[in-house]
PDB file of N, CA and C in Angstrom:
ATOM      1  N   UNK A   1      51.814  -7.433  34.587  1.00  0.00           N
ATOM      2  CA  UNK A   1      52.369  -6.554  33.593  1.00  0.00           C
ATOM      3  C   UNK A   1      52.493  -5.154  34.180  1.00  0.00           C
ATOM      4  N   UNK A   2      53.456  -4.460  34.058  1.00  0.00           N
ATOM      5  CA  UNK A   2      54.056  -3.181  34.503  1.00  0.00           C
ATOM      6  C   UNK A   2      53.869  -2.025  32.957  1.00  0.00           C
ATOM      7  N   UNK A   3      52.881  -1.415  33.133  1.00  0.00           N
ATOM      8  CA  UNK A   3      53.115  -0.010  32.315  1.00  0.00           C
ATOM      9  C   UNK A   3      52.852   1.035  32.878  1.00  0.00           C
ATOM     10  N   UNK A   4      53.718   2.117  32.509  1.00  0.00           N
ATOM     11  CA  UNK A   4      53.940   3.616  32.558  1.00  0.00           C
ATOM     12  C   UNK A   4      53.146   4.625  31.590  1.00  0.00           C
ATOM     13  N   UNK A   5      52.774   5.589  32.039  1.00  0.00           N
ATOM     14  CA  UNK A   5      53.000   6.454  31.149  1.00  0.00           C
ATOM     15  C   UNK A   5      53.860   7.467  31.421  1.00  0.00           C
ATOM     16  N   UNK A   6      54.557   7.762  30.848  1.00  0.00           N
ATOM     17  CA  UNK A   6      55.928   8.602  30.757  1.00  0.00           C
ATOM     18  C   UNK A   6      55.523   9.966  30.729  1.00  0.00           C
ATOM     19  N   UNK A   7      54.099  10.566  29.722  1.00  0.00           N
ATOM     20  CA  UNK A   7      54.467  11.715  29.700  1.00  0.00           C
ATOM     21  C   UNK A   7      53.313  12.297  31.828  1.00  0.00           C
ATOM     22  N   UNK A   8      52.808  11.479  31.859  1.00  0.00           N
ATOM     23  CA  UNK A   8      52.029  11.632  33.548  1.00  0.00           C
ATOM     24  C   UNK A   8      53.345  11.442  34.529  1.00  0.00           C
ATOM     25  N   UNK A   9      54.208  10.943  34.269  1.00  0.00           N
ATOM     26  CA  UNK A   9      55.926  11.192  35.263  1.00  0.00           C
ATOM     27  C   UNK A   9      56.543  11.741  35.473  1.00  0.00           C
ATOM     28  N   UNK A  10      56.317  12.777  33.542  1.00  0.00           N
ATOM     29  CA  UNK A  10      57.472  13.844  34.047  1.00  0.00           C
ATOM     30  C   UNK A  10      56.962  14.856  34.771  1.00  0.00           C
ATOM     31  N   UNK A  11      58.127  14.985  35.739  1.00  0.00           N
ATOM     32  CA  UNK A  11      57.361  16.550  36.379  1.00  0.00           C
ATOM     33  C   UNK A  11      59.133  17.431  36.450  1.00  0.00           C
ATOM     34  N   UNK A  12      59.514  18.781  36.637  1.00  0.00           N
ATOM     35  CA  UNK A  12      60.106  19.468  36.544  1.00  0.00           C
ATOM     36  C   UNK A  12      60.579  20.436  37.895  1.00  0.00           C
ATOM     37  N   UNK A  13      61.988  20.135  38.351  1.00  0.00           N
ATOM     38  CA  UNK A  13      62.110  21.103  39.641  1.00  0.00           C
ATOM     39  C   UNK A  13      63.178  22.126  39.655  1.00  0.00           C
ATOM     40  N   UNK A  14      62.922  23.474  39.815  1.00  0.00           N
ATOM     41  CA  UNK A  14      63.732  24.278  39.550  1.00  0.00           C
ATOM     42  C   UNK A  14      64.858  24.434  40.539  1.00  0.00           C
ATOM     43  N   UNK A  15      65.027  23.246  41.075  1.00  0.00           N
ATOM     44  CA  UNK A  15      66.343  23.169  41.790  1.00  0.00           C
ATOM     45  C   UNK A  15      67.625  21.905  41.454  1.00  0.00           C
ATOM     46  N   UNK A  16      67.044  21.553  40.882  1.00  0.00           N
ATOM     47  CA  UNK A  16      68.036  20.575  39.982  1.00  0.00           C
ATOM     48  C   UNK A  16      67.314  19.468  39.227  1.00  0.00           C
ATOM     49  N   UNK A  17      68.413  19.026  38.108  1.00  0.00           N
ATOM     50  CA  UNK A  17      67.486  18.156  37.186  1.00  0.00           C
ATOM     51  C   UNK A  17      66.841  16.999  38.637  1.00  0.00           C
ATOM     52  N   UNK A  18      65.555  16.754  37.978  1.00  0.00           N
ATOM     53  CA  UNK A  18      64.862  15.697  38.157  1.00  0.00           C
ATOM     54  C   UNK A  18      65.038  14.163  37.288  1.00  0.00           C
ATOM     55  N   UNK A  19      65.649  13.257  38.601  1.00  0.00           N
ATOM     56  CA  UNK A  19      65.426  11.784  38.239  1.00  0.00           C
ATOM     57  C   UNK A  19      64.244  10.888  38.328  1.00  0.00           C
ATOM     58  N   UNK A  20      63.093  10.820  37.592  1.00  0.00           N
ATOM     59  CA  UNK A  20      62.024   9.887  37.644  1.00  0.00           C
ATOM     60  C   UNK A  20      62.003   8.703  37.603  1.00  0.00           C
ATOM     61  N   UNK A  21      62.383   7.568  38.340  1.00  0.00           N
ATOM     62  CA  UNK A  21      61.970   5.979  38.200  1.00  0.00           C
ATOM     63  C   UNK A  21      61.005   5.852  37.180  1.00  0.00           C
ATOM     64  N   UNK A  22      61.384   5.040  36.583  1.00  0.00           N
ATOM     65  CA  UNK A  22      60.153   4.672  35.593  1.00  0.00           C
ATOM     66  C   UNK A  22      60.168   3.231  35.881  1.00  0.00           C
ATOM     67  N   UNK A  23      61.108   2.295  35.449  1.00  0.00           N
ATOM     68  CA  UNK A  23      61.046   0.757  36.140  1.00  0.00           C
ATOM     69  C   UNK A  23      62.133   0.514  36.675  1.00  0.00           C
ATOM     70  N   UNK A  24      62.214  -0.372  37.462  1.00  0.00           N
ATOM     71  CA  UNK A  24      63.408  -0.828  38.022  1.00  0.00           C
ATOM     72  C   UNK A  24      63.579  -2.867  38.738  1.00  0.00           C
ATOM     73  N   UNK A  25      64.977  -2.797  38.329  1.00  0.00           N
ATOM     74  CA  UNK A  25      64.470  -4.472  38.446  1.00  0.00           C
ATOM     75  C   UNK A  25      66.355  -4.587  39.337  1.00  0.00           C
ATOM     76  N   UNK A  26      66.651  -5.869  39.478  1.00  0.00           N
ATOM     77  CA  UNK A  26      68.267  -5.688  40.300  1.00  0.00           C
ATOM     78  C   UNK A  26      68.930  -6.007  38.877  1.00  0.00           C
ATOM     79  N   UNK A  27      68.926  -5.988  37.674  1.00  0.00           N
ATOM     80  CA  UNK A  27      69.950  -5.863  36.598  1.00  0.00           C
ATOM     81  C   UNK A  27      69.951  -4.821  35.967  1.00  0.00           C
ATOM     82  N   UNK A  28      68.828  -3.655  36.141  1.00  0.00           N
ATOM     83  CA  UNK A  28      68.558  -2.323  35.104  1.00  0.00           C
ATOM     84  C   UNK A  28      67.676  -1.400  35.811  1.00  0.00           C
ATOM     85  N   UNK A  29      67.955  -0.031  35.550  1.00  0.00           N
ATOM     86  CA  UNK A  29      66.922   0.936  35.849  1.00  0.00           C
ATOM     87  C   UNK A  29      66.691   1.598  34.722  1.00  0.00           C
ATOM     88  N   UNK A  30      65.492   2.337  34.331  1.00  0.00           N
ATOM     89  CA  UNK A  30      64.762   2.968  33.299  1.00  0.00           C
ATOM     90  C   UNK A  30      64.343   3.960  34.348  1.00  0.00           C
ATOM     91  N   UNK A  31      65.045   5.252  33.835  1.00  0.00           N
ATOM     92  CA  UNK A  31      64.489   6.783  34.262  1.00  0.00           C
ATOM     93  C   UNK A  31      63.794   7.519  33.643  1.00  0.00           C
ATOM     94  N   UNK A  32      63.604   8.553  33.858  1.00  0.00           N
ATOM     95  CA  UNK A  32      63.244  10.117  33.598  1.00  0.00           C
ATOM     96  C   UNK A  32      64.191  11.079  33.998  1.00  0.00           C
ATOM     97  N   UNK A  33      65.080  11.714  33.043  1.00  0.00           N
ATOM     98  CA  UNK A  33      65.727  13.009  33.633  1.00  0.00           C
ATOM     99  C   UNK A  33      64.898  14.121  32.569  1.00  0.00           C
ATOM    100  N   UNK A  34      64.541  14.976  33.578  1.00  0.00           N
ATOM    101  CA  UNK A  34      64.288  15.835  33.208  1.00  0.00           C
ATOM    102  C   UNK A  34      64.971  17.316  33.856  1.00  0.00           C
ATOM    103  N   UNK A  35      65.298  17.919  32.731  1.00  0.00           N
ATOM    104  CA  UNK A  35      66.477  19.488  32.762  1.00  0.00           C
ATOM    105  C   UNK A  35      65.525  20.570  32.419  1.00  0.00           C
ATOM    106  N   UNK A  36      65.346  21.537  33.425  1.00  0.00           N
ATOM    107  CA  UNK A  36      65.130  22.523  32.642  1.00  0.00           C
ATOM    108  C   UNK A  36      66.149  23.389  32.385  1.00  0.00           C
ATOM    109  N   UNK A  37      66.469  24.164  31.402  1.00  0.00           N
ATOM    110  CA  UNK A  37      67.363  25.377  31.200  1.00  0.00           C
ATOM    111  C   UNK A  37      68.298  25.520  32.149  1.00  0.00           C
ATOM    112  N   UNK A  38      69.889  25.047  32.021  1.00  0.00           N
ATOM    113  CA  UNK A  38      70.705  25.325  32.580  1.00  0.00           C
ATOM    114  C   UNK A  38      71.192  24.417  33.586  1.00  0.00           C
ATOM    115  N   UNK A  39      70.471  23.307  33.313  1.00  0.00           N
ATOM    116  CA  UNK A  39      70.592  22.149  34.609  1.00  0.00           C
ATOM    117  C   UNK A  39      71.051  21.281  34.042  1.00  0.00           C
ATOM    118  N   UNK A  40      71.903  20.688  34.700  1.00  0.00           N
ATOM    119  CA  UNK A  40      73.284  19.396  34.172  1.00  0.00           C
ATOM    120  C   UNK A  40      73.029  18.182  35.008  1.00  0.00           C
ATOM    121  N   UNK A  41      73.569  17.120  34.583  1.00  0.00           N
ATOM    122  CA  UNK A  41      74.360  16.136  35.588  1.00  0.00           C
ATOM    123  C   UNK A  41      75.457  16.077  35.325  1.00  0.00           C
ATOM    124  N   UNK A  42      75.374  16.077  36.349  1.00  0.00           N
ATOM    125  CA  UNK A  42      77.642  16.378  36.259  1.00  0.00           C
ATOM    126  C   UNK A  42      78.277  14.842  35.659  1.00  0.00           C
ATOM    127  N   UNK A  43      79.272  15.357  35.315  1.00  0.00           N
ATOM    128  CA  UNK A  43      80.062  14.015  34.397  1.00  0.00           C
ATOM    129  C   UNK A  43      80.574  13.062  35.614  1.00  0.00           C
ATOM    130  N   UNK A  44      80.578  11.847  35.090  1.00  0.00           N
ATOM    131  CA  UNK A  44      80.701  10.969  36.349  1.00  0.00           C
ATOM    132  C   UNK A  44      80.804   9.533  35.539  1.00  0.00           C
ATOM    133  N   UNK A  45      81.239   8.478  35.907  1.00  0.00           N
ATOM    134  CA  UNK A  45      81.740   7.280  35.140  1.00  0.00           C
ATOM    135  C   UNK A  45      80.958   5.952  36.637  1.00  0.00           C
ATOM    136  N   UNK A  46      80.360   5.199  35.554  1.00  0.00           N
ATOM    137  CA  UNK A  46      79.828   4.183  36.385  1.00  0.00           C
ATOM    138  C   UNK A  46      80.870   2.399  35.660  1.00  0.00           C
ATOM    139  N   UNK A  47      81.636   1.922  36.836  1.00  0.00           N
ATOM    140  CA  UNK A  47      83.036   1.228  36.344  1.00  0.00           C
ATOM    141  C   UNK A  47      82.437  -0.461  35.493  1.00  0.00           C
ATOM    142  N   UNK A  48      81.047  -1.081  36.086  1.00  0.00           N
ATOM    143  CA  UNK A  48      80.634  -1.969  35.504  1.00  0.00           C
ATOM    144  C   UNK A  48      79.120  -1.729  35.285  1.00  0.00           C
ATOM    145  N   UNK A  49      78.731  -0.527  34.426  1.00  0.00           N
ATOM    146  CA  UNK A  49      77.479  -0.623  33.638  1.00  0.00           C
ATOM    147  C   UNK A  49      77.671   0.529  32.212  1.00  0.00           C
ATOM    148  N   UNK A  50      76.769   0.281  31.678  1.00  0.00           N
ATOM    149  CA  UNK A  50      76.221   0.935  30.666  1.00  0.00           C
ATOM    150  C   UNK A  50      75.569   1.576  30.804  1.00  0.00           C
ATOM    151  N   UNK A  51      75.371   3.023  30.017  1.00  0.00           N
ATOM    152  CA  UNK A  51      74.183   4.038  30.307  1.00  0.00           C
ATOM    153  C   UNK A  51      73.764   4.139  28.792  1.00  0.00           C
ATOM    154  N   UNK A  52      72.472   4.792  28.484  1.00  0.00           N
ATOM    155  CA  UNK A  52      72.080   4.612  27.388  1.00  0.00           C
ATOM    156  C   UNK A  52      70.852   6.144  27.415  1.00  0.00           C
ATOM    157  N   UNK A  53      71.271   7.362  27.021  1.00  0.00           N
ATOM    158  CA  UNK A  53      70.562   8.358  26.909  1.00  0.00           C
ATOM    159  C   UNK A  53      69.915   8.667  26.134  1.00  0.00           C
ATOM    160  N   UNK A  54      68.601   8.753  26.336  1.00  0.00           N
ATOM    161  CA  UNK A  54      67.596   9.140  24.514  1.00  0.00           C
ATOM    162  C   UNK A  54      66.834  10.001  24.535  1.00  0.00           C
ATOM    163  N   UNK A  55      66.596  10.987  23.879  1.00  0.00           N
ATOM    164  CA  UNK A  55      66.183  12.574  24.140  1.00  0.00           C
ATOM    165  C   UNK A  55      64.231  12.303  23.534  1.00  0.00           C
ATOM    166  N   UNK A  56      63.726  12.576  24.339  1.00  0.00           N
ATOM    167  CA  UNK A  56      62.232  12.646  24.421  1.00  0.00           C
ATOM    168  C   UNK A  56      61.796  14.352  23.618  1.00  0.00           C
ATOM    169  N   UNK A  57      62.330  15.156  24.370  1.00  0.00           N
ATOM    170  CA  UNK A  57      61.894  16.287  24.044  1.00  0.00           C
ATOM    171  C   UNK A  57      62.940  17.085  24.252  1.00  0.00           C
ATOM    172  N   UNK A  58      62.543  18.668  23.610  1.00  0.00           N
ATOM    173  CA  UNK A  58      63.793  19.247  23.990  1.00  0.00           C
ATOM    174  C   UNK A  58      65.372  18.752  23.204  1.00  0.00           C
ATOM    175  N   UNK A  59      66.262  19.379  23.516  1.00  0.00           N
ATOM    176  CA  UNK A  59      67.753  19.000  23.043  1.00  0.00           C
ATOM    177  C   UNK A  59      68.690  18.982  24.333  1.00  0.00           C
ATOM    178  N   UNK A  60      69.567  18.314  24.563  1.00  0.00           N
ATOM    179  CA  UNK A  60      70.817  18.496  25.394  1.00  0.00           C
ATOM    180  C   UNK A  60      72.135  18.209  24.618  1.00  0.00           C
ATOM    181  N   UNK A  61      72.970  18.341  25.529  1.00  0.00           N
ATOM    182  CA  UNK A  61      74.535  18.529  25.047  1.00  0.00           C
ATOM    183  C   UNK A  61      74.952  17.027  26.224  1.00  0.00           C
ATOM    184  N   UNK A  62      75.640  15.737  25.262  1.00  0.00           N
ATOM    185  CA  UNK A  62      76.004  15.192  26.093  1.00  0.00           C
ATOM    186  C   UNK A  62      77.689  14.625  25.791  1.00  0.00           C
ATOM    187  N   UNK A  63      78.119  14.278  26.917  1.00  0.00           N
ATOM    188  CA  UNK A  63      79.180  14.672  27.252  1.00  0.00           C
ATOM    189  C   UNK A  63      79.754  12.886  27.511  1.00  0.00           C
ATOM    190  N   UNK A  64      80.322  12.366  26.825  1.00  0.00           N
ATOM    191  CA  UNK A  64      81.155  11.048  26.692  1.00  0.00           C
ATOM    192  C   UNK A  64      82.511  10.765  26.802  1.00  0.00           C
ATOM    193  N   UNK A  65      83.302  10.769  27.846  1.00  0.00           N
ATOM    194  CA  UNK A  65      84.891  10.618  27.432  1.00  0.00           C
ATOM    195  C   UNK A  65      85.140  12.238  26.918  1.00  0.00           C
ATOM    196  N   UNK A  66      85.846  12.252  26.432  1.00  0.00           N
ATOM    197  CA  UNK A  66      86.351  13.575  25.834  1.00  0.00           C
ATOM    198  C   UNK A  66      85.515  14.101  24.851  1.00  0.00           C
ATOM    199  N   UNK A  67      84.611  13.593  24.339  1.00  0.00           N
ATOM    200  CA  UNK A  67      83.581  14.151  23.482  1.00  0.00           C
ATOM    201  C   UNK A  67      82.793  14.755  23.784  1.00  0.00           C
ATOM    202  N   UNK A  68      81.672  15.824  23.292  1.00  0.00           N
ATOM    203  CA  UNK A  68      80.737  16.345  23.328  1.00  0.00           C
ATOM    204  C   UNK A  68      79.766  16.518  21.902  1.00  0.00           C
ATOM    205  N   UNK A  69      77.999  16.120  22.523  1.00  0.00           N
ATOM    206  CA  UNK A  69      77.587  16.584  20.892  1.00  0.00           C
ATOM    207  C   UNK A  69      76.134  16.605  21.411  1.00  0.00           C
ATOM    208  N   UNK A  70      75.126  17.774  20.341  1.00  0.00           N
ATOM    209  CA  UNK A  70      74.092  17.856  20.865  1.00  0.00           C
ATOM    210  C   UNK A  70      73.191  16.897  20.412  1.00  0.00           C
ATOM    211  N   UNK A  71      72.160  16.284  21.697  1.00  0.00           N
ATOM    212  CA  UNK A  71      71.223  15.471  21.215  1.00  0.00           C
ATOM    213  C   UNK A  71      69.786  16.302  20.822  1.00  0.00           C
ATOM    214  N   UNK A  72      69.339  15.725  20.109  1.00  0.00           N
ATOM    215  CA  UNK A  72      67.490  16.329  20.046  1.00  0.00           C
ATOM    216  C   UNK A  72      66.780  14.990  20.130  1.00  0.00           C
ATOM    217  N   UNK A  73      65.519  15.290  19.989  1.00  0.00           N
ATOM    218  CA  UNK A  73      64.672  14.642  19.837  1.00  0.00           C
ATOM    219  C   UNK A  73      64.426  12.886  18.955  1.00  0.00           C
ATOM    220  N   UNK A  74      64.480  12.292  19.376  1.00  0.00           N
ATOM    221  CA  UNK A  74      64.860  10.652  18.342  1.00  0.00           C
ATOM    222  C   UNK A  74      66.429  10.629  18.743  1.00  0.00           C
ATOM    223  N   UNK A  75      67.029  10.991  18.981  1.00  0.00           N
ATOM    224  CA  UNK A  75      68.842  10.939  19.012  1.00  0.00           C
ATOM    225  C   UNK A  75      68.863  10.005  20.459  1.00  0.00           C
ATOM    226  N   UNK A  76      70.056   8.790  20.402  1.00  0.00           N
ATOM    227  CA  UNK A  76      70.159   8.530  21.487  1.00  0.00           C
ATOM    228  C   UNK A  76      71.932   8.446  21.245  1.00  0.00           C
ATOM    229  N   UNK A  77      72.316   8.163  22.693  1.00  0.00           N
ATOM    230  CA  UNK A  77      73.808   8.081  23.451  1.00  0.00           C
ATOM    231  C   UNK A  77      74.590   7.066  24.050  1.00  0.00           C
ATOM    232  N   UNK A  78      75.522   6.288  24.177  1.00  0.00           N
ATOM    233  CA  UNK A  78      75.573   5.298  24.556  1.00  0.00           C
ATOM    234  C   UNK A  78      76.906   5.735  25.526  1.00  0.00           C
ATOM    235  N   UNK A  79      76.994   5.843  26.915  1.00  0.00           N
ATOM    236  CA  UNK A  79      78.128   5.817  27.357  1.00  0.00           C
ATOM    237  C   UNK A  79      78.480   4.224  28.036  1.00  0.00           C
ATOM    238  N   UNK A  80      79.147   3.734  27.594  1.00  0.00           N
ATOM    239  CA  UNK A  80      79.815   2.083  28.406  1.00  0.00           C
ATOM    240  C   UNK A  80      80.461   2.342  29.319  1.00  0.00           C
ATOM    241  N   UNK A  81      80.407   1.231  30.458  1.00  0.00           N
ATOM    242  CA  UNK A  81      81.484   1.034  31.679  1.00  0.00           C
ATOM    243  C   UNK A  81      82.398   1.980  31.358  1.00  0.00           C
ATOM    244  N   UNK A  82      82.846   2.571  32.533  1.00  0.00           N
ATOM    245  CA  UNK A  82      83.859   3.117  33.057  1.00  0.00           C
ATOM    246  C   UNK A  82      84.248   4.417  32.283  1.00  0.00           C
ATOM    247  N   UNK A  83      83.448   4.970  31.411  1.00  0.00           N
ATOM    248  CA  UNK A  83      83.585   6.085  30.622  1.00  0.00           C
ATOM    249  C   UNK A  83      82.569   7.465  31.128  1.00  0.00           C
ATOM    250  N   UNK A  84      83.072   8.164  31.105  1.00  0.00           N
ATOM    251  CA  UNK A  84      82.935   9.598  31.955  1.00  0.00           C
ATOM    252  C   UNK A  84      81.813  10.097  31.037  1.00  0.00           C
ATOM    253  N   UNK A  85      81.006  10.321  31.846  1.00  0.00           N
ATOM    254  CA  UNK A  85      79.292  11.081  31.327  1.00  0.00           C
ATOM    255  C   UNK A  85      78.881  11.901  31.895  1.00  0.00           C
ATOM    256  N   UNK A  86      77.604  12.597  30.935  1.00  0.00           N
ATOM    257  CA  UNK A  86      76.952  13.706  31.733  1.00  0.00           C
ATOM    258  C   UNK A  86      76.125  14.302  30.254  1.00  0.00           C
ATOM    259  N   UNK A  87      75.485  14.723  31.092  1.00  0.00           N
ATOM    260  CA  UNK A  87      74.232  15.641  30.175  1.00  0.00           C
ATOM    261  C   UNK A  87      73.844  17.273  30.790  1.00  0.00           C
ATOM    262  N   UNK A  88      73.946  18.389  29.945  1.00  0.00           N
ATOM    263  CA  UNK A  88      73.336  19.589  30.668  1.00  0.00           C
ATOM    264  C   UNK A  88      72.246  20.174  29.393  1.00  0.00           C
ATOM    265  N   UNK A  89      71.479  20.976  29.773  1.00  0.00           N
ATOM    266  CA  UNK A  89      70.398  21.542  28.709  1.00  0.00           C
ATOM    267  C   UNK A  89      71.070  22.991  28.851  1.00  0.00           C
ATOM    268  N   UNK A  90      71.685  23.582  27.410  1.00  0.00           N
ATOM    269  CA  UNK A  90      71.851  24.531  27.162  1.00  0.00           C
ATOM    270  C   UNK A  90      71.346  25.446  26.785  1.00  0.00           C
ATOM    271  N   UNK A  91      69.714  25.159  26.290  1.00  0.00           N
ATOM    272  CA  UNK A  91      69.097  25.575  25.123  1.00  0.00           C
ATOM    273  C   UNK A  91      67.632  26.078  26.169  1.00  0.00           C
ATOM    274  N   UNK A  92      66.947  27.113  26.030  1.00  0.00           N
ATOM    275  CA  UNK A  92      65.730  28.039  26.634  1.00  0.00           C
ATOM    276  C   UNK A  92      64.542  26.814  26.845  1.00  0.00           C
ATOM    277  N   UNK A  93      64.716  25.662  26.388  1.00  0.00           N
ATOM    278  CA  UNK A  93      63.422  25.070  26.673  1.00  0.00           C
ATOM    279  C   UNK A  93      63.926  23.968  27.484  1.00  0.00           C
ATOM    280  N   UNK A  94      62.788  23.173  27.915  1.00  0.00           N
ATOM    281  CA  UNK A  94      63.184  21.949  29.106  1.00  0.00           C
ATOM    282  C   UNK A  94      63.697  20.648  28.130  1.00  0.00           C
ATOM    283  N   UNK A  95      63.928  19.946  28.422  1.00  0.00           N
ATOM    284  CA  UNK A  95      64.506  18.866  27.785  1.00  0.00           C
ATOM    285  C   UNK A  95      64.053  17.658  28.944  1.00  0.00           C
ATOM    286  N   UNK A  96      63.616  16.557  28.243  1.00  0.00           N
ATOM    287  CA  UNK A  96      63.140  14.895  29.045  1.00  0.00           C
ATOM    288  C   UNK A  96      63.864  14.374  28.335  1.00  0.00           C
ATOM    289  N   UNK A  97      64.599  13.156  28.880  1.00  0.00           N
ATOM    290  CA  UNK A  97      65.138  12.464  28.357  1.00  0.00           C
ATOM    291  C   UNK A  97      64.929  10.703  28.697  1.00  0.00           C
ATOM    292  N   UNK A  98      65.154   9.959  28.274  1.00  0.00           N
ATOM    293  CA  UNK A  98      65.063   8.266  29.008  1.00  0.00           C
ATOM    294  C   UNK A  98      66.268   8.293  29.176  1.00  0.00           C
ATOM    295  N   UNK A  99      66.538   7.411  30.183  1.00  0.00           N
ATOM    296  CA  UNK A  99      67.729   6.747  30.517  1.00  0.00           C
ATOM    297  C   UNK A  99      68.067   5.585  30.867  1.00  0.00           C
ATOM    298  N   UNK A 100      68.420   4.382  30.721  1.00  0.00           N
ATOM    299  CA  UNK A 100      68.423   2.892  30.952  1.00  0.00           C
ATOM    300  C   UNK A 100      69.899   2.944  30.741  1.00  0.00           C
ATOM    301  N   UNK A 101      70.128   1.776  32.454  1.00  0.00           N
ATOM    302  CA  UNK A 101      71.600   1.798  32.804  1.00  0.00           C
ATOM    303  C   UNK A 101      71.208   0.156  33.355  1.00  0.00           C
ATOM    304  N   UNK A 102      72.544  -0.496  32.922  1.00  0.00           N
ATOM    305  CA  UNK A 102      72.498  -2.091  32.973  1.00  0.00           C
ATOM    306  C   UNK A 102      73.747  -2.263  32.853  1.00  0.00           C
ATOM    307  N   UNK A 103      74.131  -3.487  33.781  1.00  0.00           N
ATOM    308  CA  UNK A 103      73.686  -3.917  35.035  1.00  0.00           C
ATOM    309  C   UNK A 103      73.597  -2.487  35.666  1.00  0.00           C
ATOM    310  N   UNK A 104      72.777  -3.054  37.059  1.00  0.00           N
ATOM    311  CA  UNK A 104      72.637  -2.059  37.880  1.00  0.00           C
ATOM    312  C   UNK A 104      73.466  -1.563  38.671  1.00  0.00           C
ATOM    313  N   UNK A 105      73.710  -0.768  39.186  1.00  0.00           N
ATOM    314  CA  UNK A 105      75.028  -0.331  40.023  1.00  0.00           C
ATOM    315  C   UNK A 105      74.539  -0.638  41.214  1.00  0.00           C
TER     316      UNK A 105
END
């Protein structure tokens, strides 16, 4: 059996968001992004998976296809195959988020 604790993972780098492994298998990965203030992932489209963003702490602004809308805390995101994504923290505090993307790229 494989458990984490999530909040002993996150850690924070003031040079760009941080990606934390949390599990990983060859059909799915489960992350950690963590943003502090002003830190993005740039929009970007993955052609055969799913991404699935869910805000831990903090709020971000995420970015789907032509859409945009802010997440907080309990809020999650669903970008599908081949649709253009991204997340940045606009807001003075850090933001963690989960992330689970399937299949794996």
């Amino acid at each position: 059996m494989e458990i984490r604790d999530l909040k002993s993972l996150a850690r924070f780098s003031p040079e760009k968001m941080a990606k934390i492994p949390v599990f990983e298998s060859e059909r799915m990965f489960f992350d950690l992004y963590a943003l502090l203030p002003g830190q993005a992932q740039k929009v970007h489209a993955h052609e055969g998976s799913d991404k699935v963003y869910y805000v831990l702490e903090g709020e971000v602004v995420v970015r789907i296809g032509e859409e945009e809308a802010l997440l907080v805390p309990g809020m999650a995101a669903l970008a599908r195959a081949g649709e253009a994504h991204g997340v940045r923290n606009e807001s003075a505090n850090p933001a963690l988020l989960l992330v689970v993307m399937a299949p794996k790229p």
